[in-house]
N, C-alpha and C. Protein backbone atom coordinates (compact mmCIF):
# COMPACT_ATOMS: atom_id res chain seq x y z
N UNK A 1 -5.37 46.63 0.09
CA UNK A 1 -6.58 47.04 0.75
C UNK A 1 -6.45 46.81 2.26
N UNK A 2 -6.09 45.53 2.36
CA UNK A 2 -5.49 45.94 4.18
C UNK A 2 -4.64 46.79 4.68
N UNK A 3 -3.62 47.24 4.14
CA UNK A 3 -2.78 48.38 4.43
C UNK A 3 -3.47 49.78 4.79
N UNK A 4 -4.56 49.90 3.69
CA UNK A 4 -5.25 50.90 4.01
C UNK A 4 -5.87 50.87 4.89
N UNK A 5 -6.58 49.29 5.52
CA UNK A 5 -7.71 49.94 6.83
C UNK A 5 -6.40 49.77 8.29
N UNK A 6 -5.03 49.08 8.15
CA UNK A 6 -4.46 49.12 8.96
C UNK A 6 -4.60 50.65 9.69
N UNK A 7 -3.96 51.33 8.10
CA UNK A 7 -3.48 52.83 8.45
C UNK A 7 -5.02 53.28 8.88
N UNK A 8 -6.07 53.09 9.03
CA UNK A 8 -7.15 53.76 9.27
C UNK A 8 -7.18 52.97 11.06
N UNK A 9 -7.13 52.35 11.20
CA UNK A 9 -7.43 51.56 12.17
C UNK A 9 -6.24 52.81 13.44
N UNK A 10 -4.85 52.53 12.85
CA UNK A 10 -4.05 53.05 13.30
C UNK A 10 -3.99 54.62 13.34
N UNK A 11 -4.70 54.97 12.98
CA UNK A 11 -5.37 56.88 12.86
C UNK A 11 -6.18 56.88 13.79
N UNK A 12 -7.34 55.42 13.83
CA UNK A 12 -8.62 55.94 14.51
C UNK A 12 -8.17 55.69 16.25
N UNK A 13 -7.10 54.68 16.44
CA UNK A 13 -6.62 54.59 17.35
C UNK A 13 -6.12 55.89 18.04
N UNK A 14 -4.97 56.50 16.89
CA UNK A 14 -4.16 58.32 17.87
C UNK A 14 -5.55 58.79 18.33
N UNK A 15 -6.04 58.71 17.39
CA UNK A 15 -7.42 59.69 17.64
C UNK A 15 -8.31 59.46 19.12
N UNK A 16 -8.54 58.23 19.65
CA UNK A 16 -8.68 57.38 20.59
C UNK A 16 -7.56 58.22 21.64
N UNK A 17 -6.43 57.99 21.19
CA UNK A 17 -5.44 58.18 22.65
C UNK A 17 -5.62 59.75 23.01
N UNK A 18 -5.62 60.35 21.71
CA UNK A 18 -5.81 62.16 21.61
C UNK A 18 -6.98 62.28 22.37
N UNK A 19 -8.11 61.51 22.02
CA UNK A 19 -9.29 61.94 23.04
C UNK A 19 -9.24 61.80 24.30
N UNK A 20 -8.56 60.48 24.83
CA UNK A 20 -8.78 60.44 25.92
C UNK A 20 -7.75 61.09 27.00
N UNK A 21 -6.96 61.80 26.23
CA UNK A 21 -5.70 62.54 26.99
C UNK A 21 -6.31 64.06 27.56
N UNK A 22 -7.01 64.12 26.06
CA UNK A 22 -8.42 65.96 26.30
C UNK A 22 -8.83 65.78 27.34
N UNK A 23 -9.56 64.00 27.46
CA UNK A 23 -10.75 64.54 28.77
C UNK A 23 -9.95 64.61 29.69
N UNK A 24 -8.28 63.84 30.02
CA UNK A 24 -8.03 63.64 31.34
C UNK A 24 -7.89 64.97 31.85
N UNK A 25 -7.38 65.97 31.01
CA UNK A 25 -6.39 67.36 30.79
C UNK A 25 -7.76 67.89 31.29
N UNK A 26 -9.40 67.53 30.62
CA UNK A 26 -10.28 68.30 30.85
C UNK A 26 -10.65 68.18 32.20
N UNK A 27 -10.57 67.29 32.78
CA UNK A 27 -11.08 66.60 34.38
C UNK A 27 -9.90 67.00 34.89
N UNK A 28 -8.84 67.12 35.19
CA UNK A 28 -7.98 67.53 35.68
C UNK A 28 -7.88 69.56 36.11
N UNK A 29 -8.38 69.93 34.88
CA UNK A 29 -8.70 71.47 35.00
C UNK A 29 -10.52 71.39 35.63
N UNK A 30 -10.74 70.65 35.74
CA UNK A 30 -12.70 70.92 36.40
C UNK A 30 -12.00 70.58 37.62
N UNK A 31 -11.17 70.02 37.82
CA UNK A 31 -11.00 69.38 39.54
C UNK A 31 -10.20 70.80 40.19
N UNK A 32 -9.70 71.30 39.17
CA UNK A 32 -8.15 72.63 39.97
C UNK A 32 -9.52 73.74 39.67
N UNK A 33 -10.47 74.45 38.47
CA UNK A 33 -11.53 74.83 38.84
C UNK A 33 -12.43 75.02 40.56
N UNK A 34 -12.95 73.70 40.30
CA UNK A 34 -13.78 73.31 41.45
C UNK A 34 -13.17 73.85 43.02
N UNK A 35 -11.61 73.48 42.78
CA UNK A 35 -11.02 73.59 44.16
C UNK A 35 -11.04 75.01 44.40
N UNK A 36 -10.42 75.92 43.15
CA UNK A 36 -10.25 77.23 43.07
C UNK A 36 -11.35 78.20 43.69
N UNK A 37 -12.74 77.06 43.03
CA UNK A 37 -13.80 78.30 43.73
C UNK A 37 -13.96 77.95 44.51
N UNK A 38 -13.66 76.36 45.44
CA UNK A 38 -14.05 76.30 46.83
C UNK A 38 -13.18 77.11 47.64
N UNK A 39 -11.63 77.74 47.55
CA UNK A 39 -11.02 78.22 47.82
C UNK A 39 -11.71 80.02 47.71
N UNK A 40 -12.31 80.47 46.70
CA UNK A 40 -12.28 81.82 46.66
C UNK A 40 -13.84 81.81 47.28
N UNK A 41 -14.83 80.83 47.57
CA UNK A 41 -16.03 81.06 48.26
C UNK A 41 -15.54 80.96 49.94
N UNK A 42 -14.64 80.21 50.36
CA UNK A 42 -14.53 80.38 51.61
C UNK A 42 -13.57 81.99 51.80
N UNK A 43 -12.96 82.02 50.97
CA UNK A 43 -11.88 83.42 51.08
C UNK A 43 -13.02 84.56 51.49
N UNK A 44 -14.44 84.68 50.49
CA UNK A 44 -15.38 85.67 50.32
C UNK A 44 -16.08 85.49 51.67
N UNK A 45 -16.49 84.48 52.16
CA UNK A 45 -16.79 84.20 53.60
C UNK A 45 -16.30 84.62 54.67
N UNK A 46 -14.83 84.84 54.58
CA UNK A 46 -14.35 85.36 55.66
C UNK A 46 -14.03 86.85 55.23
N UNK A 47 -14.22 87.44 54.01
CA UNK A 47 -14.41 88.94 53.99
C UNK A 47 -15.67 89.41 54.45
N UNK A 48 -16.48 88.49 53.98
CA UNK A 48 -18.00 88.79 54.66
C UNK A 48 -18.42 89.55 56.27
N UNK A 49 -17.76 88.28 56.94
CA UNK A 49 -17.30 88.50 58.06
C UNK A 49 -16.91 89.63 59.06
N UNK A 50 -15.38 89.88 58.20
CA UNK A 50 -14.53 91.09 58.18
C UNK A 50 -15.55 91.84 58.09
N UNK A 51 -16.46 92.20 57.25
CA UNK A 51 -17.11 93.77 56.89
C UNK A 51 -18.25 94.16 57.87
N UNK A 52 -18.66 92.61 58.43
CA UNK A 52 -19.77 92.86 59.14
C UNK A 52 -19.37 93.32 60.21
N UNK A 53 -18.03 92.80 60.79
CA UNK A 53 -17.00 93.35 62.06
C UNK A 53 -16.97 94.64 61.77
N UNK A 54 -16.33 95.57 60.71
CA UNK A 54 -15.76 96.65 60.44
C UNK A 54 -17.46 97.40 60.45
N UNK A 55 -18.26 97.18 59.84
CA UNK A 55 -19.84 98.06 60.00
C UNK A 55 -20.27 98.25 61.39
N UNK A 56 -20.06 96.92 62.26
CA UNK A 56 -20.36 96.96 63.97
C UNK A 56 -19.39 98.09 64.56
N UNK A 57 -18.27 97.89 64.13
CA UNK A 57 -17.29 98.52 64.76
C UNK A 57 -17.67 100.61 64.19
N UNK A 58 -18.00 100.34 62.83
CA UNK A 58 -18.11 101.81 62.50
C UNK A 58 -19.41 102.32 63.17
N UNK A 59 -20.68 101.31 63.77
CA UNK A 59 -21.68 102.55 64.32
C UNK A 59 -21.21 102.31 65.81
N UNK A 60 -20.87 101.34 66.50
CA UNK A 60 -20.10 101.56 68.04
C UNK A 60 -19.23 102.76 67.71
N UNK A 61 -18.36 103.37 66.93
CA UNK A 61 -17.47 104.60 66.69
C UNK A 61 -18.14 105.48 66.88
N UNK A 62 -19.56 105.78 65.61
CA UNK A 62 -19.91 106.66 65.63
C UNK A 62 -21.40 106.95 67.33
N UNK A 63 -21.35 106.20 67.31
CA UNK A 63 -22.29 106.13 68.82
C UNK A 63 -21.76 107.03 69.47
N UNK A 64 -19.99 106.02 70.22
CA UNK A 64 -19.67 106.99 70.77
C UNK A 64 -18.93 108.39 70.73
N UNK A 65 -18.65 108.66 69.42
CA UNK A 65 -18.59 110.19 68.86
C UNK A 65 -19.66 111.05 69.60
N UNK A 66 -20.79 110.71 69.28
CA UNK A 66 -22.00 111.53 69.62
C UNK A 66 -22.16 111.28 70.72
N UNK A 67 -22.00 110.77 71.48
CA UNK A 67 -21.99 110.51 73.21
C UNK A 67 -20.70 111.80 73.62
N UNK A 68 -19.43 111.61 73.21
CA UNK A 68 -18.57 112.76 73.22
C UNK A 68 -19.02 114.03 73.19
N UNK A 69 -20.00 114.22 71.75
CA UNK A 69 -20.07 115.59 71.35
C UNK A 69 -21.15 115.94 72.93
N UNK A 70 -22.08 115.29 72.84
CA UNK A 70 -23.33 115.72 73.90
C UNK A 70 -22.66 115.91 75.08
N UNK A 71 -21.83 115.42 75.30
CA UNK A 71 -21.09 115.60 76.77
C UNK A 71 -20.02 116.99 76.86
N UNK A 72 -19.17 117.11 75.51
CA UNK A 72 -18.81 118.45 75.54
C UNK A 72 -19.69 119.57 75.12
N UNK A 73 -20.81 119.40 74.70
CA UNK A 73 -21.65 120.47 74.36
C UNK A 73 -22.21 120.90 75.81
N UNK A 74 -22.50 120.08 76.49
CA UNK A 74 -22.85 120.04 78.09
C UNK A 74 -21.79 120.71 78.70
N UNK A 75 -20.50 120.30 78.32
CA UNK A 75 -19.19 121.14 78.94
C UNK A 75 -18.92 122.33 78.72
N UNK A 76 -19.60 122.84 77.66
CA UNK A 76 -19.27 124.35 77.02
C UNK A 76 -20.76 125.16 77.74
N UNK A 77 -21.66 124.40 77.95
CA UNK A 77 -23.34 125.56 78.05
C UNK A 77 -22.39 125.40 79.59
N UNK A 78 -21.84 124.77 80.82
CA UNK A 78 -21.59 125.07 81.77
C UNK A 78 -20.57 126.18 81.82
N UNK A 79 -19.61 125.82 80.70
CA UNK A 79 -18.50 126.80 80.99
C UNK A 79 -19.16 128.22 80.83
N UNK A 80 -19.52 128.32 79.60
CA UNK A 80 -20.36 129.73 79.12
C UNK A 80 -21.23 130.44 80.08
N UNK A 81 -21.84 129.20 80.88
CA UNK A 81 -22.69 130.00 82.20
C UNK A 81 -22.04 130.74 82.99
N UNK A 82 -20.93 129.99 83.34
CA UNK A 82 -19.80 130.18 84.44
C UNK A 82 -19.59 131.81 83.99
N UNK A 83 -18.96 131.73 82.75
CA UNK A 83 -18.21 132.63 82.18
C UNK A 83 -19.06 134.12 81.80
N UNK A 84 -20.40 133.71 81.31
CA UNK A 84 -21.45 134.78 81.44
C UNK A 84 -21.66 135.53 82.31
N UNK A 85 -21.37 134.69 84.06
CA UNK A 85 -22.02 134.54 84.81
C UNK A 85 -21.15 136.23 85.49
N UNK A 86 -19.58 135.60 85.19
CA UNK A 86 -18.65 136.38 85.71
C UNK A 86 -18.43 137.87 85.31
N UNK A 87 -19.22 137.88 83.81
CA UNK A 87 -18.81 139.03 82.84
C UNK A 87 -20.65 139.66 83.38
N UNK A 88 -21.14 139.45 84.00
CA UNK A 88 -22.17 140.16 84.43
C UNK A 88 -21.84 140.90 85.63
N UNK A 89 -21.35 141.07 86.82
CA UNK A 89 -20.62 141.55 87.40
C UNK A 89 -20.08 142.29 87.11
């Protein structure tokens, strides 16, 4: 009868070491977790960033597109005058 609770004793023990090896394995993956998303929330932060740069930068583009066009549309009603002007004659 002692043999038997040895061997129980000595089961409940692996069982003991098995558990506490899970949590380390488990705390060990929450810690590489944790880091991972502190790593991919600052990564997303600086895309954030990036896009808000790239949106500033796309209506300064398109601003001055349309500053272009108004200025050659201005360049063509002069030329056309010019050119009207000559073919009336």
């Amino acid at each position: 009868m002692v043999e038997v609770a040895a061997d129980d004793f000595h089961a409940l023990e692996d069982k003991i070491h098995r558990t506490i090896e899970q949590l380390k394995a488990a705390r060990e993956a929450r810690t590489a977790a944790e880091r991972e998303t502190t790593r991919l929330r600052q990564q997303m932060a600086g895309r954030h960033d990036e896009l808000e740069s790239l949106r500033a930068d796309v209506v300064a583009l398109r601003r001055e597109r349309e500053e272009v066009r108004t200025r050659i549309e201005k360049m063509l009603k002069v030329i056309d005058s010019l050119t009207s002007g000559e073919t009336a004659r």
